[in-house]
Protein backbone atom coordinates (compact mmCIF):
# COMPACT_ATOMS: atom_id res chain seq x y z
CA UNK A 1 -10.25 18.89 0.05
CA UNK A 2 -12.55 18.43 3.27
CA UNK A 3 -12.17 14.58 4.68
CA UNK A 4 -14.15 14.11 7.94
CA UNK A 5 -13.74 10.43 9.78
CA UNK A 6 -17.02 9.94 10.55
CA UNK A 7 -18.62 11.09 7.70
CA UNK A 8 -16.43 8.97 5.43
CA UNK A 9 -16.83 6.07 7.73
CA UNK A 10 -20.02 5.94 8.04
CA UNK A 11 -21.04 6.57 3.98
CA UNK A 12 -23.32 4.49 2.39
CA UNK A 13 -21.41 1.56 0.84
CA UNK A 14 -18.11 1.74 3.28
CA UNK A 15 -20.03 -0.38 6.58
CA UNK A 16 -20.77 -3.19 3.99
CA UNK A 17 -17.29 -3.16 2.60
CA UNK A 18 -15.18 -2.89 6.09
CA UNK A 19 -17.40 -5.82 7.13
CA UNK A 20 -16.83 -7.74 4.27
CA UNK A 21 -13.09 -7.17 4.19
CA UNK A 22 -12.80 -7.91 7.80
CA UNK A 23 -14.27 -11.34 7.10
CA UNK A 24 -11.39 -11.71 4.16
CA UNK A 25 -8.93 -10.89 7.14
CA UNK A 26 -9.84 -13.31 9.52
CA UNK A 27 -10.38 -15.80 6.74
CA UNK A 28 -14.13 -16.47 6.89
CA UNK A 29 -14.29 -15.26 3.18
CA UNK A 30 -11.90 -17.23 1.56
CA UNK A 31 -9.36 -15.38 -0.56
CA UNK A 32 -9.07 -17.74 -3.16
CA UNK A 33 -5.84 -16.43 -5.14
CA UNK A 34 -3.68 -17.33 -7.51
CA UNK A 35 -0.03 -15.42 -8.45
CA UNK A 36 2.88 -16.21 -9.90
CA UNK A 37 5.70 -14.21 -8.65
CA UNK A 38 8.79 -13.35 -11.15
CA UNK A 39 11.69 -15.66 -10.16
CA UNK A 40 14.36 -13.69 -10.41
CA UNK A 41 13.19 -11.96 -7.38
CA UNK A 42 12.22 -14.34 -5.36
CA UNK A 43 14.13 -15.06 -2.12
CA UNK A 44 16.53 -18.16 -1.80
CA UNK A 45 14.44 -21.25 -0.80
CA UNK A 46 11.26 -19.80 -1.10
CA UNK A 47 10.16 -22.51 -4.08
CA UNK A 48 11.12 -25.53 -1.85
CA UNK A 49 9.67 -23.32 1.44
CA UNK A 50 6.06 -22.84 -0.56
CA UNK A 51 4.30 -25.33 -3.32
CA UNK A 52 3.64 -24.09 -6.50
CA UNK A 53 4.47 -24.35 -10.02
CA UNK A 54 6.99 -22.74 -12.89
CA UNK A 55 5.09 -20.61 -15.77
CA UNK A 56 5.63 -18.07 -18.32
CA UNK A 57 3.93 -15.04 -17.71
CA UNK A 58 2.26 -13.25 -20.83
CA UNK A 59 4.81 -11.05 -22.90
CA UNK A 60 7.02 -11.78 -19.75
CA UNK A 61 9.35 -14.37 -18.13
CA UNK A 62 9.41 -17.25 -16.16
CA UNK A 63 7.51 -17.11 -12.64
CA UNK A 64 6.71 -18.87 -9.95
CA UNK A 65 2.92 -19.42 -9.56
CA UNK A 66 1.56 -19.88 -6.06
CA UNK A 67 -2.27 -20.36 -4.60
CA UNK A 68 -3.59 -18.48 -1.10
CA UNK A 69 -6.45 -19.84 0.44
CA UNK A 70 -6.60 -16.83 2.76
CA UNK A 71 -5.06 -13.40 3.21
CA UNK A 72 -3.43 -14.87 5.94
CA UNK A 73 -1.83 -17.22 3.95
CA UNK A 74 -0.63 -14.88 1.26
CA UNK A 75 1.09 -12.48 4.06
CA UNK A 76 2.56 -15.70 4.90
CA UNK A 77 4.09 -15.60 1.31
CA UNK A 78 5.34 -12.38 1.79
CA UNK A 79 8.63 -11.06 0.29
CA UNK A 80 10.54 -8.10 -1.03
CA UNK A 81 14.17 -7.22 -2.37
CA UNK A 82 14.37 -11.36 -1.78
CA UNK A 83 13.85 -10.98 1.93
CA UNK A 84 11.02 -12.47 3.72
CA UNK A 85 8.62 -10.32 6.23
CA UNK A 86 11.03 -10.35 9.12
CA UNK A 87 13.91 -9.71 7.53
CA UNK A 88 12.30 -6.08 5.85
CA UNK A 89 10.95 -5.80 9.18
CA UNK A 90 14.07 -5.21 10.88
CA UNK A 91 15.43 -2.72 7.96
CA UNK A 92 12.04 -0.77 7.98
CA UNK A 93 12.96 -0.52 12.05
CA UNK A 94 16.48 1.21 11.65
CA UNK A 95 14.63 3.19 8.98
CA UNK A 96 12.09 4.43 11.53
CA UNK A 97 14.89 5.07 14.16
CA UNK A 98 16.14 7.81 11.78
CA UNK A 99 12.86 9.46 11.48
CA UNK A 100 12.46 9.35 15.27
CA UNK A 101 16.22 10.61 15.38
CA UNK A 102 15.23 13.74 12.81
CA UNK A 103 11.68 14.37 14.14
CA UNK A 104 13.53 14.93 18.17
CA UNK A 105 15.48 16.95 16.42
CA UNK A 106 13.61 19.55 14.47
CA UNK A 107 14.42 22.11 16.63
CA UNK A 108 17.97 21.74 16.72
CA UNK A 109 21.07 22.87 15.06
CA UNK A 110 21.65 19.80 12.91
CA UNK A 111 17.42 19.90 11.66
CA UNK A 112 18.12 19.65 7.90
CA UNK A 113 20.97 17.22 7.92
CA UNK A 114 19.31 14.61 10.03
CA UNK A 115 15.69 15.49 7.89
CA UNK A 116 17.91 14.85 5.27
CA UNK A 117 19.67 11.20 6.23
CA UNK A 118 16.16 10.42 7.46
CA UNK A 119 14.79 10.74 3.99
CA UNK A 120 17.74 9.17 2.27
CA UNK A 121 17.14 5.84 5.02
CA UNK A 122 13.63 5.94 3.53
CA UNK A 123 14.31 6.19 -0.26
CA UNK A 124 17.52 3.89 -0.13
CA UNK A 125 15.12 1.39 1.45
CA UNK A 126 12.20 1.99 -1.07
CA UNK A 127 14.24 2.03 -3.90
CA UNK A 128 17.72 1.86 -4.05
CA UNK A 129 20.14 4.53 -4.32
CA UNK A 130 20.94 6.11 -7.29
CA UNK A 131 17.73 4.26 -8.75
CA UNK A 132 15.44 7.09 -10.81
CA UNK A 133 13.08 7.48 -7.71
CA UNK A 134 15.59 7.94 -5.34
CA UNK A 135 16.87 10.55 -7.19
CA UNK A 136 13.96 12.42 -7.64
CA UNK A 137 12.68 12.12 -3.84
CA UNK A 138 15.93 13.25 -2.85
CA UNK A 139 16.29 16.07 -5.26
CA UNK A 140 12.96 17.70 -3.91
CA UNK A 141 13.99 17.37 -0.58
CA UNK A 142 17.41 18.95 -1.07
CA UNK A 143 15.68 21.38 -3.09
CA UNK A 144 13.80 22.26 0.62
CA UNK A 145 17.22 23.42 2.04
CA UNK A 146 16.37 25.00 5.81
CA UNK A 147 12.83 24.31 4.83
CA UNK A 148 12.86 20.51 4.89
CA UNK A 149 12.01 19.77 8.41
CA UNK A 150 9.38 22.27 8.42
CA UNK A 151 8.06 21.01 5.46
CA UNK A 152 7.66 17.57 6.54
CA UNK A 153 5.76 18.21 9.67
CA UNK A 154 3.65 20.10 8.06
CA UNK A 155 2.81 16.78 6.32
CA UNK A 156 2.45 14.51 9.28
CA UNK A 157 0.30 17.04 10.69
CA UNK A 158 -1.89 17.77 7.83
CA UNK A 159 -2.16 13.69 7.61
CA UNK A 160 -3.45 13.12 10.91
CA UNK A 161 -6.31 13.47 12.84
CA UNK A 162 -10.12 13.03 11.94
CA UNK A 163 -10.01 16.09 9.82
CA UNK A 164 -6.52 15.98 7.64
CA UNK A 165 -5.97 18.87 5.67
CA UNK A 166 -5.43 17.34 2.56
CA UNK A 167 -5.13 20.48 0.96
CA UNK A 168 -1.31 21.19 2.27
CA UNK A 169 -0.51 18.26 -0.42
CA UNK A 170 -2.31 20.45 -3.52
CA UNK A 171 -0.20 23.66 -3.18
CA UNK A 172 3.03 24.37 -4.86
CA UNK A 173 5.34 21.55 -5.20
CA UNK A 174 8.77 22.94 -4.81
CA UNK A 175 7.55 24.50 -0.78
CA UNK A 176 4.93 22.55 0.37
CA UNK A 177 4.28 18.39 1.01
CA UNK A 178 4.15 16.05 -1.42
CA UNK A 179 2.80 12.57 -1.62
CA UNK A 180 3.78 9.62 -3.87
CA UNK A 181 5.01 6.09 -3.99
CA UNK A 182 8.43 7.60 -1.62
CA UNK A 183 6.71 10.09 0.57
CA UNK A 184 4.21 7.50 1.45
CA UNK A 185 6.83 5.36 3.07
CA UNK A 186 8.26 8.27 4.95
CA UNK A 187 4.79 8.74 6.43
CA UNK A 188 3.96 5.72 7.19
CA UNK A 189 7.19 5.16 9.37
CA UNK A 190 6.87 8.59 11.14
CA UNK A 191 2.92 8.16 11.89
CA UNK A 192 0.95 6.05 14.16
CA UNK A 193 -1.67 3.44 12.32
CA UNK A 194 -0.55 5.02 8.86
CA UNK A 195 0.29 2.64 5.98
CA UNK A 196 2.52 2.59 2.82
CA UNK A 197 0.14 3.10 0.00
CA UNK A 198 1.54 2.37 -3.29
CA UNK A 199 0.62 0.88 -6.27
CA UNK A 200 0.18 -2.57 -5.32
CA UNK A 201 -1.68 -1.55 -2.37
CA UNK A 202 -3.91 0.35 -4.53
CA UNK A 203 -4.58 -2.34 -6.74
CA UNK A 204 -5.12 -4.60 -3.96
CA UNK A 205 -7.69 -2.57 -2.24
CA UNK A 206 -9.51 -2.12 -6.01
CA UNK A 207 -9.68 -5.84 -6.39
CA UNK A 208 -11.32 -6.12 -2.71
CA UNK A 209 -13.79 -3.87 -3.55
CA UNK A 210 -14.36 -5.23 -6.58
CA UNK A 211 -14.88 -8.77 -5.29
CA UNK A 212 -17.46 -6.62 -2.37
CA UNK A 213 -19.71 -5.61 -4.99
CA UNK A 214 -19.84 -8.57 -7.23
CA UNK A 215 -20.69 -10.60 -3.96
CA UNK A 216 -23.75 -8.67 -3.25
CA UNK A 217 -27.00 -9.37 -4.64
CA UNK A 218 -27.50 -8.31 -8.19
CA UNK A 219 -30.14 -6.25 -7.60
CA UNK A 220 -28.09 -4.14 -4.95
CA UNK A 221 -24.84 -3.88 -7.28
CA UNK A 222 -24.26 -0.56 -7.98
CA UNK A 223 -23.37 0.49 -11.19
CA UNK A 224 -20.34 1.28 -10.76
CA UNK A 225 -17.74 2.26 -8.21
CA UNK A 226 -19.35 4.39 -5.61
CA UNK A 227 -17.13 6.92 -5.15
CA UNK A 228 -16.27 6.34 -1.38
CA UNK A 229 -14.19 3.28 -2.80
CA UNK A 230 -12.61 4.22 -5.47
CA UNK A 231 -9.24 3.60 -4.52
CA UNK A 232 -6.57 4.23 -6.86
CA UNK A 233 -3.86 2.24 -8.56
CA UNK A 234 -0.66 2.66 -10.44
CA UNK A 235 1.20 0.38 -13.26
CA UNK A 236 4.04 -2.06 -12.24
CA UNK A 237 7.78 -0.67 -13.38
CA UNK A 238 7.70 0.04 -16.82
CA UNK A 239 4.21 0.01 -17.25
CA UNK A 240 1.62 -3.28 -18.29
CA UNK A 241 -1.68 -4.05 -16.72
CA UNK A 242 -0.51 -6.37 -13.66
CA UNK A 243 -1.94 -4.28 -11.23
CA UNK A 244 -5.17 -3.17 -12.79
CA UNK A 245 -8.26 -4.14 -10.71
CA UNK A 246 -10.74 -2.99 -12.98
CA UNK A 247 -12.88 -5.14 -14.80
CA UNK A 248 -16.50 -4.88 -16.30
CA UNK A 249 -18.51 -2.32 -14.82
CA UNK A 250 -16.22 -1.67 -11.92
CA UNK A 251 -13.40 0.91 -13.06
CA UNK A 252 -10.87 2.32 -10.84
CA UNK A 253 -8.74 5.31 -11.72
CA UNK A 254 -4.83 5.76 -11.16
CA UNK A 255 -2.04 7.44 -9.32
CA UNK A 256 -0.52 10.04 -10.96
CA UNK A 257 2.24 13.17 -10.15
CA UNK A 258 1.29 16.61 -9.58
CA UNK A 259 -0.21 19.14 -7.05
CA UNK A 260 -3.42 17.97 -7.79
CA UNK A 261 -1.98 13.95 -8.32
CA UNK A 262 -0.35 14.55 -4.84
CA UNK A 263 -3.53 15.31 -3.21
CA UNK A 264 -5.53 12.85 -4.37
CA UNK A 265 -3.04 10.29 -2.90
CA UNK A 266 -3.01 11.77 0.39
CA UNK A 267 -6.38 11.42 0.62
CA UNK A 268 -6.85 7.77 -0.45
CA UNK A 269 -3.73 6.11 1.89
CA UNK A 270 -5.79 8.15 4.67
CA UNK A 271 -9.29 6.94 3.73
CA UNK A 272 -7.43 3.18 3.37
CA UNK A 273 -5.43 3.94 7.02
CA UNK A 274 -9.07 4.13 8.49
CA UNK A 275 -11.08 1.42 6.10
CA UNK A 276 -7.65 -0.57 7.20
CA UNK A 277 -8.15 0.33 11.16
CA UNK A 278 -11.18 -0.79 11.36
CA UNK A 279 -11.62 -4.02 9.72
CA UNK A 280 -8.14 -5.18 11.48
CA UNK A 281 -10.61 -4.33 14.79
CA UNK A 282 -13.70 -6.28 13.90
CA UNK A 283 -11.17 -9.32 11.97
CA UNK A 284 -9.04 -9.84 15.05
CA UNK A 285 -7.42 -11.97 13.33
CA UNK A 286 -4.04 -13.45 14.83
CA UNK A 287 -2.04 -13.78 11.86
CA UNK A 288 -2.02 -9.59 12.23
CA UNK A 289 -3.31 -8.93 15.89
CA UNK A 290 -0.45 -6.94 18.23
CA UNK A 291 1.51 -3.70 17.53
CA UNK A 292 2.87 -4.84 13.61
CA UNK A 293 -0.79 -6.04 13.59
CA UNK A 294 -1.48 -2.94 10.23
CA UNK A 295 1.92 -3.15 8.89
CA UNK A 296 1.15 -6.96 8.44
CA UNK A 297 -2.11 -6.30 6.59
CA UNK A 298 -0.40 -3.77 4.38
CA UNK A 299 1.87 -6.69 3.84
CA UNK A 300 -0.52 -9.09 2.87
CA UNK A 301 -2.49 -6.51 0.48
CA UNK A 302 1.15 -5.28 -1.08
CA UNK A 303 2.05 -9.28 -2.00
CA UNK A 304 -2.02 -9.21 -3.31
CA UNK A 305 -1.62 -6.70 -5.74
CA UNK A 306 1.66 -7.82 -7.55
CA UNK A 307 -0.11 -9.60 -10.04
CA UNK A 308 -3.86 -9.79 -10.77
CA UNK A 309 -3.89 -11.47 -13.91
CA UNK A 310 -4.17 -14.52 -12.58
CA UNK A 311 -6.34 -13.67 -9.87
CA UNK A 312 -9.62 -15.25 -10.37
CA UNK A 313 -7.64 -18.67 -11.59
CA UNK A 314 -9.21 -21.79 -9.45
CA UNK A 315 -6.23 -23.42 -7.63
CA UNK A 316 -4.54 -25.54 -10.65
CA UNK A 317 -2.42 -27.62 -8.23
CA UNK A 318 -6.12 -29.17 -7.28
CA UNK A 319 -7.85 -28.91 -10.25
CA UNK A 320 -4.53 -31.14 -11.50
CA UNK A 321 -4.84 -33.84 -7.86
């Protein structure tokens, strides 16, 4: 699978969308959003910390249901495993120290032990150990033995640059990289400007470009997703339509396992690293300016696509003053 920067960057519909997300980053185009959050989950405080409401969600339990003006207010909302942004920031640090530790190391003795505790730092955070992903991640990469090391700079390599070679991710399995809702974490620690691309990304991105091409003029709408921006998605844990940006003509396909599955989500968390890249440069925004400035907007775009059936819901708190 050939992916050239340039080329991609500069097809036909990608300048109008990178400008028009940019604007959604530093706020000029309101975000508009509405979410509720399951509240099991949420972190202590965060209801008194952030106004909102309690609600049922369809065929679901209670959540908490919360309105962003602006992306920057929704990264402001941010949480996982019931820790806020700075909290996950300083586990997703210690992770990255043991993927600096194993990547200095590749040429030592010790290679496929520390490739090894660097992938179970990754997973454990991700997941959980023991949970069914976990398992599976670190199956495969046990299943690399001496290999593992090799194996996974193969994958950083093949990742970066203006050319990747995407197709290092579409060859066996069992020997060669793989890419899915784990290995894109590893990557994303172990490379520069390179960001976790899961399903709530995915869905995230879908909805932005969805809202892009309803916002132009009718008589420039395509007819359907050009294929530069069709960004895929995958269903929330144990399945449902949560994260499903599609809607009327505007369709966008889904992450799936596989050689060929594997590939195809190499090649859209690189195409979103560089649509990403640039519209952080024209948004300078300051909610995600500086070093984290990325890892913020992945954020911001992870808490976006936890939910979307609420998404085009005016704000009810005002519709209620």
């Amino acid at each position: 699978m050939s992916l050239n920067h340039a080329t991609y960057i500069n097809a036909q519909h990608l300048k109008g969308f990178i400008a028009y997300l940019a604007r959604v980053i530093s706020g000029a185009t309101p975000l508009d959003f509405t979410v509720g959050f399951s509240r099991n989950k949420l972190p202590v405080g965060y209801e008194q910390e952030f106004p909102g409401y309690v609600d049922v969600r369809r065929g679901g339990g209670p959540v908490y249901v919360v309105f962003a003006r602006t992306l920057g207010d929704l990264f402001r909302k941010y949480w996982w495993n019931k820790k806020g942004y700075d909290e996950n920031k300083l586990a997703l640090d210690a992770v990255s120290a043991a993927i600096e530790v194993a990547i200095d190391g590749e040429n030592s003795t010790w290679h496929q032990e520390l490739a090894i505790k660097a992938c179970h730092e990754v997973m454990h955070w991700g997941f959980g150990e023991g949970r069914r992903p976990y398992t599976a991640n670190m199956n495969w990469a046990m299943r690399q033995g001496k290999n593992l090391a090799s194996v996974l700079r193969i994958g950083r390599e093949s990742l970066s640059g203006k050319n990747p070679n995407l197709d290092a991710f579409g060859r066996n399995p069992d020997s060669n990289p793989k890419m899915n809702a784990g290995w894109t974490k590893y990557y994303a620690l172990a490379l520069p400007n390179h960001i976790i691309y899961d399903g709530r990304v995915g869905a995230a991105l879908g909805f932005l470009v969805r809202r892009y091409l309803e916002s132009l003029p009718r008589h420039e709408q395509p007819a359907s997703v050009p294929s530069e921006l069709r960004f895929l998605w995958a269903d929330a844990e144990g399945g449902g339509k949560l994260h499903d940006p599609s809607s009327g003509q505007y369709e966008f396909g889904k992450l799936y396992a596989g050689p060929y599955g594997s590939k195809a989500w190499a090649c859209v968390n690189v195409q979103a690293n560089w649509v990403l890249s640039e519209a952080l440069d024209v948004a300078k925004a300051g909610w995600c300016s500086g070093q984290d400035g990325l890892r913020k907007l992945e954020a911001a775009l992870f808490m976006l696509g936890y939910d979307l059936s609420r998404a085009d819901e005016r704000n009810p708190m005002v519709e209620a003053a």
